[in-house]
Structures are given as structure tokens and as C-alpha cells.
Protein backbone atom coordinates (compact mmCIF):
# COMPACT_ATOMS: atom_id res chain seq x y z
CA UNK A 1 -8.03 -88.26 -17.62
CA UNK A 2 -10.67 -85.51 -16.51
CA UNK A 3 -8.74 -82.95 -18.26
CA UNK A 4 -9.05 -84.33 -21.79
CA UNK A 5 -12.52 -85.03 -21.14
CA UNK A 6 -13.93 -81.49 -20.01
CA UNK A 7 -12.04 -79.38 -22.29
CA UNK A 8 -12.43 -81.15 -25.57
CA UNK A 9 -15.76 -79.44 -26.70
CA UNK A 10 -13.37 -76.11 -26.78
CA UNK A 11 -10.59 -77.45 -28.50
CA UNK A 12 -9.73 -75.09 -31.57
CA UNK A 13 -10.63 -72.13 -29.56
CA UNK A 14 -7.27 -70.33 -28.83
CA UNK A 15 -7.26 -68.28 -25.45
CA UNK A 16 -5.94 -64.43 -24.11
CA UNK A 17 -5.19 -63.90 -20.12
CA UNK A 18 -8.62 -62.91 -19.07
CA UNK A 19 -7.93 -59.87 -17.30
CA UNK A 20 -11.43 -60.11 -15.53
CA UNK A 21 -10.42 -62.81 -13.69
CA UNK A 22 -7.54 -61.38 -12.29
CA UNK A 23 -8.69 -58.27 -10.91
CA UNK A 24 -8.72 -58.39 -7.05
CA UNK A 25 -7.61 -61.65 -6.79
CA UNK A 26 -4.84 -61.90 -4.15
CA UNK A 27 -1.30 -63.58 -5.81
CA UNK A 28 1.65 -64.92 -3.73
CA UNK A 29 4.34 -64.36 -6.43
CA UNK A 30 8.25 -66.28 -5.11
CA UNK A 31 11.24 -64.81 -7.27
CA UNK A 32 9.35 -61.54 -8.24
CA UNK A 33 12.58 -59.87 -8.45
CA UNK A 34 13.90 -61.44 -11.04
CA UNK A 35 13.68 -61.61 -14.93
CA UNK A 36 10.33 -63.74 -15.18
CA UNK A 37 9.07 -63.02 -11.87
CA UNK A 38 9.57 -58.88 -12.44
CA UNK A 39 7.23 -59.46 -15.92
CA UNK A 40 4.91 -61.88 -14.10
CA UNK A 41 4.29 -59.18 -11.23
CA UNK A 42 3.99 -55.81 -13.55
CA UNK A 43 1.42 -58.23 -16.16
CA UNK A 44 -0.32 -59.30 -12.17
CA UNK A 45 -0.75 -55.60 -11.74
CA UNK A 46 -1.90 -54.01 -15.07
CA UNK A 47 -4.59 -56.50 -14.46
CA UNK A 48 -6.07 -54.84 -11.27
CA UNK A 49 -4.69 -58.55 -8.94
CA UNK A 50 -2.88 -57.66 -5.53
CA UNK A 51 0.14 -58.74 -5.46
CA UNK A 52 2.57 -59.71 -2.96
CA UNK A 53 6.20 -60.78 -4.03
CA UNK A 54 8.56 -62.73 -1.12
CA UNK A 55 11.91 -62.77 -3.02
CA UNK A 56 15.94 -62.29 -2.78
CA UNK A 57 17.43 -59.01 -3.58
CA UNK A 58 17.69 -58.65 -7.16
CA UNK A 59 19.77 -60.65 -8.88
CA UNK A 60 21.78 -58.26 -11.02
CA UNK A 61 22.62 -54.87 -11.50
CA UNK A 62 20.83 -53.47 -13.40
CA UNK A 63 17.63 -55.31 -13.06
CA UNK A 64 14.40 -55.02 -14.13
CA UNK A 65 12.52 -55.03 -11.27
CA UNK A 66 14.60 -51.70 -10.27
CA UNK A 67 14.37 -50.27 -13.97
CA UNK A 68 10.72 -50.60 -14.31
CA UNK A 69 9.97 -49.59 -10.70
CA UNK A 70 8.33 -53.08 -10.01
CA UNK A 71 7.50 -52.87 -6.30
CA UNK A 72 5.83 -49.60 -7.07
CA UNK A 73 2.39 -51.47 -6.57
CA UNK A 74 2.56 -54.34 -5.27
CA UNK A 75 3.64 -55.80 -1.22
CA UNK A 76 7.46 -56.63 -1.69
CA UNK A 77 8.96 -58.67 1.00
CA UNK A 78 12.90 -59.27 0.98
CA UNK A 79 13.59 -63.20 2.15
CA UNK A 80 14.55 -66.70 1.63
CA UNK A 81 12.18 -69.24 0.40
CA UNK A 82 14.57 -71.79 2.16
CA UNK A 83 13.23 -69.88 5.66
CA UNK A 84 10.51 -71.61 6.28
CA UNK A 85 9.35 -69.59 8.99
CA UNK A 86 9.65 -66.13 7.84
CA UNK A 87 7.88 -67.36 4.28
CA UNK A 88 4.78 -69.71 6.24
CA UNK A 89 4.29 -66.24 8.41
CA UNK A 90 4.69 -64.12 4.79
CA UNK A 91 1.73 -66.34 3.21
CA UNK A 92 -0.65 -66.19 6.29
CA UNK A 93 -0.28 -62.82 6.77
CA UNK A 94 -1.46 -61.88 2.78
CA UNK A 95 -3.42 -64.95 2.76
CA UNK A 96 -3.33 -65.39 -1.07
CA UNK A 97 -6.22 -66.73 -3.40
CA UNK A 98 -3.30 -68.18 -5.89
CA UNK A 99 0.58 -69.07 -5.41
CA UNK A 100 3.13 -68.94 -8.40
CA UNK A 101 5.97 -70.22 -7.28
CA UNK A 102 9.04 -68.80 -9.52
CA UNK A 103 12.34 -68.28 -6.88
CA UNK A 104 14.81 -70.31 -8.32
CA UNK A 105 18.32 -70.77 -8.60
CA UNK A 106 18.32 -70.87 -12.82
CA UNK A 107 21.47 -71.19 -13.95
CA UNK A 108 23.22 -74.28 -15.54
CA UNK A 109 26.83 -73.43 -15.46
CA UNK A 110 26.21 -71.91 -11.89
CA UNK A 111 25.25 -74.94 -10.66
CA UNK A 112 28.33 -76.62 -11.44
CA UNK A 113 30.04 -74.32 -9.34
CA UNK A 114 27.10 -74.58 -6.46
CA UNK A 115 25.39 -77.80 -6.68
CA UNK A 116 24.52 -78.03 -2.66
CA UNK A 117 23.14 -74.31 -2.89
CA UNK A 118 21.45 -75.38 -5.99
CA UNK A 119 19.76 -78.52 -4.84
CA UNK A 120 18.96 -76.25 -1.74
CA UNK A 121 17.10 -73.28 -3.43
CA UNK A 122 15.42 -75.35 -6.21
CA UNK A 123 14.49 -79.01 -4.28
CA UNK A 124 14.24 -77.99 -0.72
CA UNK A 125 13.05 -74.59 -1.02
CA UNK A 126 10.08 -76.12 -3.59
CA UNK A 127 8.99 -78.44 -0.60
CA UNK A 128 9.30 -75.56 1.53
CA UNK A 129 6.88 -73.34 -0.56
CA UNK A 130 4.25 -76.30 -0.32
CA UNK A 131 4.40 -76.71 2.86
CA UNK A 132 4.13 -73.20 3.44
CA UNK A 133 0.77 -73.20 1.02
CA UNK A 134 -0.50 -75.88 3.25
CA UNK A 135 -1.61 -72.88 6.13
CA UNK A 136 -3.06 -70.78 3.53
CA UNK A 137 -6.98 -70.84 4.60
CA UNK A 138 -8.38 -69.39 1.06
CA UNK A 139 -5.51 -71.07 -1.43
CA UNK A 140 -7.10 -72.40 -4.49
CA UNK A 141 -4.36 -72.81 -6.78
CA UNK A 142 -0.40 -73.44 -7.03
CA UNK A 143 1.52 -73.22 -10.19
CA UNK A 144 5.18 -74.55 -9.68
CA UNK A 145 7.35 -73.06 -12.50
CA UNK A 146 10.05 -75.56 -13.27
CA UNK A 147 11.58 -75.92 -16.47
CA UNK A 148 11.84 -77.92 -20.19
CA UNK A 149 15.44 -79.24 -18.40
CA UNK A 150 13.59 -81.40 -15.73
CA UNK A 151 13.44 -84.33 -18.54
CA UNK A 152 15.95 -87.16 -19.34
CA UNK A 153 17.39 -85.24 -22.18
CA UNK A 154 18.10 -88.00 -25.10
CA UNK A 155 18.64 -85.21 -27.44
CA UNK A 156 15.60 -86.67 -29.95
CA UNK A 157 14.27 -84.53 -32.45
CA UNK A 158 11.06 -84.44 -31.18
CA UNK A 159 9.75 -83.37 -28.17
CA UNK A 160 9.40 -84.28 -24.93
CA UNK A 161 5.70 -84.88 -23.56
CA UNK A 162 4.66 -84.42 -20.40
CA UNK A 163 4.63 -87.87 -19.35
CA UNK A 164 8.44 -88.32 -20.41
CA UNK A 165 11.14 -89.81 -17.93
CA UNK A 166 12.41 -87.14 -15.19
CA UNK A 167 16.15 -86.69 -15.05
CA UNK A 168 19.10 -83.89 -15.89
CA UNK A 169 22.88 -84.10 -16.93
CA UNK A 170 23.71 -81.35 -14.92
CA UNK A 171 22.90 -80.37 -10.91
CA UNK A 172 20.73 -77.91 -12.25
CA UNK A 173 18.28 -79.42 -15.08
CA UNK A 174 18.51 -82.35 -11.63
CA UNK A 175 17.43 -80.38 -9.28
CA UNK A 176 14.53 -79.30 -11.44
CA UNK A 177 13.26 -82.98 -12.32
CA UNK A 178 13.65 -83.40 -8.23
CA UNK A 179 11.10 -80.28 -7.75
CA UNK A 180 9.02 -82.02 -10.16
CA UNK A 181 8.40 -85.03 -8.27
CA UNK A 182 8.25 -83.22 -4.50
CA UNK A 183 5.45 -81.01 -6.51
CA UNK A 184 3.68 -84.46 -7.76
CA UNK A 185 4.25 -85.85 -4.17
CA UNK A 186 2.87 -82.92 -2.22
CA UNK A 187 -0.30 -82.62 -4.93
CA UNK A 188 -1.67 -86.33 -3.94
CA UNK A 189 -0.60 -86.47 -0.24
CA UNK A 190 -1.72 -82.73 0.49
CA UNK A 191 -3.81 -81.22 -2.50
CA UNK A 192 -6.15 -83.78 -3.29
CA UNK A 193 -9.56 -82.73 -1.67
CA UNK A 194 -12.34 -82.38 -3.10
CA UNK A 195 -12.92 -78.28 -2.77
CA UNK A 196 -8.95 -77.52 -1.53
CA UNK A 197 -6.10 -75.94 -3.79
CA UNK A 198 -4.71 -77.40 -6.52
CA UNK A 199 -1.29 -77.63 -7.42
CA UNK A 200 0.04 -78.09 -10.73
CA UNK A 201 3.41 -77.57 -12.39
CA UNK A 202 4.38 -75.73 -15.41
CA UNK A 203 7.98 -76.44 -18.10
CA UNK A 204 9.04 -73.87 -20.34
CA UNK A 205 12.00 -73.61 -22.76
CA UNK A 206 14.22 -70.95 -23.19
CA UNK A 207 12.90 -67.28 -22.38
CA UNK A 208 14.15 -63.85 -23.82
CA UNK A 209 13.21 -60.22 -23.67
CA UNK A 210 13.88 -57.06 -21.91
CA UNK A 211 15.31 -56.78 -18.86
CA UNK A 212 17.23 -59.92 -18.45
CA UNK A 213 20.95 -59.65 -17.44
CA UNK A 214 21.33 -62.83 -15.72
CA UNK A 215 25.34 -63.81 -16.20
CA UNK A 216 26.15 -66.94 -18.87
CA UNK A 217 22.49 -66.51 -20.77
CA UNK A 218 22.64 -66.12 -24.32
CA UNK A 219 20.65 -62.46 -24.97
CA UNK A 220 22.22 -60.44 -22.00
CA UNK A 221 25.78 -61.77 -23.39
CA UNK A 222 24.94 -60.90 -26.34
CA UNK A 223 23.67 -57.37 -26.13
CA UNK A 224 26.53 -56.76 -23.24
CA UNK A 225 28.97 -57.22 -25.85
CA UNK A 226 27.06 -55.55 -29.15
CA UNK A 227 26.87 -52.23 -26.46
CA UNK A 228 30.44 -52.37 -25.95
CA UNK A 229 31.13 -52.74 -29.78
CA UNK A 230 32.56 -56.33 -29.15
CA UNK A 231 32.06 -60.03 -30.82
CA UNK A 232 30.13 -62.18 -28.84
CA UNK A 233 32.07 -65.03 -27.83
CA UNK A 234 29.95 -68.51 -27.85
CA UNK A 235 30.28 -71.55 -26.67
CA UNK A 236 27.98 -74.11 -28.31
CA UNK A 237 26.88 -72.23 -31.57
CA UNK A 238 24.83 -75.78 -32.82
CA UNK A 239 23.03 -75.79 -29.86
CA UNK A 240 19.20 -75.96 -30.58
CA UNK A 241 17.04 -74.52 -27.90
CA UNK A 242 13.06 -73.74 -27.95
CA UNK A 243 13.43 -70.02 -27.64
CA UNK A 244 10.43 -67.98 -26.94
CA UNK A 245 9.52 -64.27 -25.18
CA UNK A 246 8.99 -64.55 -21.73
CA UNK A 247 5.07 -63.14 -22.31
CA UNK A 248 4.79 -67.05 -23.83
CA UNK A 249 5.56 -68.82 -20.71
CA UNK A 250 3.82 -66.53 -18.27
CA UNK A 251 0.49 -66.54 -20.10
CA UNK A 252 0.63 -70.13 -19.85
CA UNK A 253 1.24 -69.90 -16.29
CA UNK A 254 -1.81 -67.34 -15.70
CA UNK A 255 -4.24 -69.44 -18.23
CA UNK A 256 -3.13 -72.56 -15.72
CA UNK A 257 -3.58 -70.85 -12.52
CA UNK A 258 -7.30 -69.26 -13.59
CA UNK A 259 -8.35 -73.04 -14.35
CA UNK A 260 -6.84 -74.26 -11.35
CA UNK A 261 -9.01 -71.83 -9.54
CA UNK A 262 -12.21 -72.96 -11.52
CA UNK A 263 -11.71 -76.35 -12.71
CA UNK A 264 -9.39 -77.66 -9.67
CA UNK A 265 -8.00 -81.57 -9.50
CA UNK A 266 -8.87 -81.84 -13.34
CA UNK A 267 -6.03 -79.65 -14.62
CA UNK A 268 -3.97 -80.50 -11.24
CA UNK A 269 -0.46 -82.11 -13.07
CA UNK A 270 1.96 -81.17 -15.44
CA UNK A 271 1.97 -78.81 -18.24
CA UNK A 272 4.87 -77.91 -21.39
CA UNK A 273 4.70 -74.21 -22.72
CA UNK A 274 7.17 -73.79 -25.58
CA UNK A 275 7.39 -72.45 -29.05
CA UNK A 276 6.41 -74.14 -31.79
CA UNK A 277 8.91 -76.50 -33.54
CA UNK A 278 9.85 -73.67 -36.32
CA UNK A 279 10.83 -71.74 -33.57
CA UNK A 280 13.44 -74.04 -32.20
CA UNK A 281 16.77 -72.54 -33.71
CA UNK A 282 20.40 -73.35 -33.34
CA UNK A 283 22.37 -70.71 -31.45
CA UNK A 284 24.09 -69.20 -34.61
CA UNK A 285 20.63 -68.76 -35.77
CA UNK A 286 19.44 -66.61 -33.03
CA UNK A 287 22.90 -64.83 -33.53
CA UNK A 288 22.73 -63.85 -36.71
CA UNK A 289 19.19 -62.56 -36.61
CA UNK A 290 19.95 -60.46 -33.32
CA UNK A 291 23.14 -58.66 -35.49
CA UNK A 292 20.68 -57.96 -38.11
CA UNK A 293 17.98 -56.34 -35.78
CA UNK A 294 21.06 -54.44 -33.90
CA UNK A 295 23.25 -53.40 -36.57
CA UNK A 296 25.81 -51.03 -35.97
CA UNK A 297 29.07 -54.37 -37.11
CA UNK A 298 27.91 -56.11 -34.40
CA UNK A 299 29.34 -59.95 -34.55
CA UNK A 300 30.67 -63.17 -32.70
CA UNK A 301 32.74 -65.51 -32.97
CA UNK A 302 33.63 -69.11 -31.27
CA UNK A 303 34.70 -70.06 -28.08
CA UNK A 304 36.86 -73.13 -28.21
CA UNK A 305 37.77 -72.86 -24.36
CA UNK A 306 36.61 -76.16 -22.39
CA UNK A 307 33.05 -75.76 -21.37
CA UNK A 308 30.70 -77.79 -18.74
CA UNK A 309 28.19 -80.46 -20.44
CA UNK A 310 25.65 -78.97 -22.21
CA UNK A 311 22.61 -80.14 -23.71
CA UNK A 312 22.96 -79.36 -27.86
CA UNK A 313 19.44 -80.20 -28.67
CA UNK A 314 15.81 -79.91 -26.61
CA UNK A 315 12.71 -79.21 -27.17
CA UNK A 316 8.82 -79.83 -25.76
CA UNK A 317 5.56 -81.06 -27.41
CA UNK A 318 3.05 -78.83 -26.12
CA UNK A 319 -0.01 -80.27 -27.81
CA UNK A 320 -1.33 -80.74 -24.37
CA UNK A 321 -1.72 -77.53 -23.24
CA UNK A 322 -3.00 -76.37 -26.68
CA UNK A 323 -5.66 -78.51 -26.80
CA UNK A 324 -6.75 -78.75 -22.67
CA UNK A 325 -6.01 -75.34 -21.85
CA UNK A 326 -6.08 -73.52 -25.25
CA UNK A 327 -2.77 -72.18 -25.13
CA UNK A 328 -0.58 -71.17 -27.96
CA UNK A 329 2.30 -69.20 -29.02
CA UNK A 330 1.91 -66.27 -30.55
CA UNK A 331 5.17 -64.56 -30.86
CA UNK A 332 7.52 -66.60 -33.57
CA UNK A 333 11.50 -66.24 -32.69
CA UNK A 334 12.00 -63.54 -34.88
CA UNK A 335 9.48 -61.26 -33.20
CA UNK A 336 10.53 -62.39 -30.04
CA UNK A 337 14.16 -61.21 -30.65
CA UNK A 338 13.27 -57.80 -32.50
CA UNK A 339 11.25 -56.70 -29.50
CA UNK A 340 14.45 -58.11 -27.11
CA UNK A 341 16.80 -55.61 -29.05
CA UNK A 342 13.97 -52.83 -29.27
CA UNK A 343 13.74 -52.70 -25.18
CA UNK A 344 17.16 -52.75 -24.40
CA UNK A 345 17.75 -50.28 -26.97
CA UNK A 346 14.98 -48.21 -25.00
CA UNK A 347 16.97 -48.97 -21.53
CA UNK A 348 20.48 -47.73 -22.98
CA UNK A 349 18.95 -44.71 -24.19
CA UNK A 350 17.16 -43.92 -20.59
CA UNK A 351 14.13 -44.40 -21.94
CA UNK A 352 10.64 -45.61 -20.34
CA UNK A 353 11.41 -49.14 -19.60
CA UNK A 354 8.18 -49.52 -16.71
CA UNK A 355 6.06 -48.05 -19.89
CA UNK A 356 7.92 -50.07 -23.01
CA UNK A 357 6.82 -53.34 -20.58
CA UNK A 358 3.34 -52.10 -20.07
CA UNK A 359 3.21 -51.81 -23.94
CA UNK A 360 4.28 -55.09 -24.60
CA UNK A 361 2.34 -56.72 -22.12
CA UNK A 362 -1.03 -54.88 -23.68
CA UNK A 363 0.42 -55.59 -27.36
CA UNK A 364 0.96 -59.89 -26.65
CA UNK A 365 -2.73 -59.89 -25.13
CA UNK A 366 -4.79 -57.96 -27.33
């Protein structure tokens, strides 16, 4: 493919967001309210990039697009990716260089409870996001944000390349594989001319750090109940997951969108940004180092209620996108956990949260 074949000569040759591409380009961010899509639009604006989110209300209370005064400089529109209308007339209207596409339902046990509105938000509301880029006049690059779940999880101890079979247990990790192949479908049928956008979709693992309090996700259960001087109570302790800081993921997705931009149709397909393999740690792992960083007796203990199916072991081979798009990790688990505790500790004590994310931000990309 083209991609192996242009980028090999810089193999070896690890790369930073290059904030000089970003400044004044204009950025169509979906789901900027929420936990990735609030870091993705503050990193979007450090940079000098105008940025216009189109997203729900936040999620949760408290959120971090409301604690780090997110919308402070940026265009924030309040709607439904599943309205076609009011989103095809939000894109025209900004007419955006680049689309990241991040409004999602993305919750697991959730969509037990909500499969139809999950299918909805995550399938339909992908297709509708296309079709909306389709109008945009000076588009030049999509990045659909999916997730490591998409795959046929048969729990080996390696992982999963991009090429792997499509699938899910659940309605969620489904509905994902689903937006996977309406991306693919909409990429040869409607993003495939020489000069046009390109769209191309991006599968990380787990994320963590400040400013996530999404209900039934490991780190904001976890630090809920260390505030409130109580055990954690967990499900699936075995469970091995690729954790990584959400700066991980969302430098992938920038690096990807910048060569979509420049390089086009040969980077236009699917790309894995996780950890590397040390970092993929059972749940008791992550655990016990997050009572060591927060201290104070914090503990847990099991839950041995009846739980929903989930996955006890995943995790991705990114040796593509280290070696095509020079991406790597450069936060291990352990770092990625201490700086999770440090910002929350910052938010509890009514600290500078806008100003502890700026930091971290500038810190991950020096």
C-alpha cells in the first residue's frame, strides 16, 4: 500500500503535534463536550486552530468542559449529530479545513440498557456526520474516532492489527465495528478523488486523566469513592485493558489528520493508537498503583454481584502507526495514573483545572 511505501525513508523518526500546522486551520470538532473531545478542543486551541464544537450538553456534572472553561475560545454549538439538518447547516456555515468526529455514545454497560439509542448515536449518527462532510467545499480531512472494541475480541494475547475481523460482544463494542465499516464505505464511494478529503478512522484503548466522570469507568469510580473515604467496589479485577492518558490517543488523532491534509488517499484507512504491551495491566494493577499515588487508606474490594459480559483481555498492535505515521507512546501507565490523581486532586481543592490542562498538554508535547 502507498502508505508503507512513502513513509518508510522516516521510519525511526518519532513525531510531536506540530503546532505550526495547526494554527489557523479551521476544525469541526463532534462530542467536544465531553472527556476526549473537551482535551481535544483546549490542545486545538493552545495551538492557535479555530475551532468549532457541535455537541450534546455535557455529559456529567461536573465536567470538564465546564471546569476548564472550554467554550471560552472556541464556536460551541448545542445539537444532535443524529439531526442531520441542523449539523449539514452547522458544517457549511464554519466551513471547516478538517473534521474529527468524536460524539459518541461510549459506554458498554449503558448500552445494554440502550442498545437502539446506542446503535442510533454511534452507527447512524457516523453516516450522518459523512454525509454532512460531503457539502463541506474546503474539507480535506476526516478522522472518525472509534474504538480498540470495534474488533472480534478472541481474547488472544496479542494484539489486534488493523486488518483484524470487525465484530463486538456487546451493542456497544457492535455498534463501533458497524461505524467502522459505514466510515470504510463512505471513504471509497464518496472520498476517493484525486484532490478531495480524506477520511480515515482512528482505535484507541482505554483512556484516563483529568476530568473524566463518565458513570461505570474505572478512574472516576475510583477517585469518587477514594474522595468519599470509601473502597472501590470492582467488578472484573483480572480484566486486562491497554490503558493510556488521553494526550496518547489525541496526538495520534492530530498526527493523522495533519497527514490526511498533506498526504491524502495514502494514509486514508484505519489506524490503532494504544500503549505499549507493558502498559497493558489487569484492573487490580491499575488499583493498587492509584491507592499508592492517593494515599490517605484508600482501598477496594470485589464485587461479586452479576455483571453484563465483559471483555477480560484486549489489546492493539500499533506497529502501524509507529512506523507510517511515527507515532508513539510516551506516557507509560504509571505516569499516566500519577498525573490522573494529581488533577483531580487540583479540581477538589478548587484549583486551576483550565491551567493544570494547559500544563499537561505543553508538558506531553515538548
Amino acid at each position: 500500500m502507498a502508505v508503507r511505501e512513502c513513509a518508510v525513508e522516516n521510519m525511526g523518526v518519532m513525531r510531536r503535534v506540530n503546532t505550526d500546522f495547526w494554527k489557523n486551520k479551521k476544525v469541526f470538532i463532534t462530542g467536544h463536550t465531553g472527556f476526549k473531545g473537551s482535551w481535544m478542543a483546549l490542545w486545538l486551541q493552545e495551538m492557535g486552530a479555530h475551532v468549532k464544537g457541535y455537541s450534546l450538553a455535557p455529559p456529567t456534572v461536573p465536567s470538564l468542559f465546564t471546569a476548564a472553561g472550554v467554550g471560552e475560545n472556541m464556536i460551541s454549538e448545542t445539537g444532535d449529530i443524529r439531526n442531520l439538518e441542523q449539523l449539514t447547516k452547522s458544517m457549511r456555515q464554519f466551513e471547516p479545513e478538517i473534521v474529527i468526529h468524536l460524539a459518541a455514545q461510549p459506554l458498554v454497560r449503558l448500552s445494554y440498557e440502550s442498545p437502539i439509542d446506542t446503535y442510533d448515536v454511534n452507527v447512524l449518527g457516523t453516516a450522518k456526520v459523512l454525509e454532512a462532510a460531503r457539502t463541506c467545499l474546503y474539507l480535506k480531512a476526516l478522522v472518525i474516532v472509534t474504538t480498540d472494541k470495534c474488533y472480534e475480541n478472541n481474547e488472544w494475547a496479542w494484539g489486534y492489527r488493523e486488518n483484524e475481523k470487525m465484530g463486538g460482544f456487546d451493542p456497544y463494542s457492535s455498534s463501533k465495528g458497524c461505524a467502522e465499516l459505514i466510515a470504510s464505505a463512505y471513504r471509497r464511494s464518496y472520498f476517493s478523488e484525486p484532490g478531495g478529503a480524506s477520511v480515515a478512522t482512528a482505535r484507541a484503548g482505554n483512556v484516563i486523566g483529568g476530568g473524566d466522570w463518565a458513570k461505570d469507568r474505572l478512574m472516576p469510580d475510583i477517585l469518587s469513592a477514594f474522595e468519599k473515604n470509601r473502597p472501590v467496589v470492582i467488578r472484573n479485577p483480572m480484566a486486562t485493558r491497554p490503558w493510556q492518558h488521553v494526550l496518547e490517543p489525541l496526538s495520534g488523532y492530530l498526527i493523522l489528520a495533519e497527514d490526511l491534509y498533506v498526504r491524502g488517499s495514502e494514509v486514508a484507512e484505519a489506524w490503532n493508537f494504544g500503549p505499549d504491551d507493558d502498559d497493558c495491566k489487569p484492573v487490580s494493577w491499575v488499583l493498587d498503583q492509584m491507592i499508592r499515588f492517593w494515599g490517605d487508606g484508600a482501598s477496594w474490594c470485589y464485587d461479586d454481584e452479576p455483571n453484563p459480559h465483559e471483555a477480560v483481555l484486549l489489546k492493539l498492535d500499533c506497529s502501524k502507526a509507529k512506523h507510517y505515521l511515527q507515532w508513539e507512546p510516551r506516557w507509560h501507565v504509571d505516569e499516566a495514573l500519577r498525573r490522573t490523581v494529581s488533577w483531580y486532586k487540583v479540581f477538589m481543592r478548587k484549583g486551576n483545572v483550565r491551567k493544570c490542562t494547559f500544563d499537561e498538554i505543553h508538558e506531553y508535547n515538548a
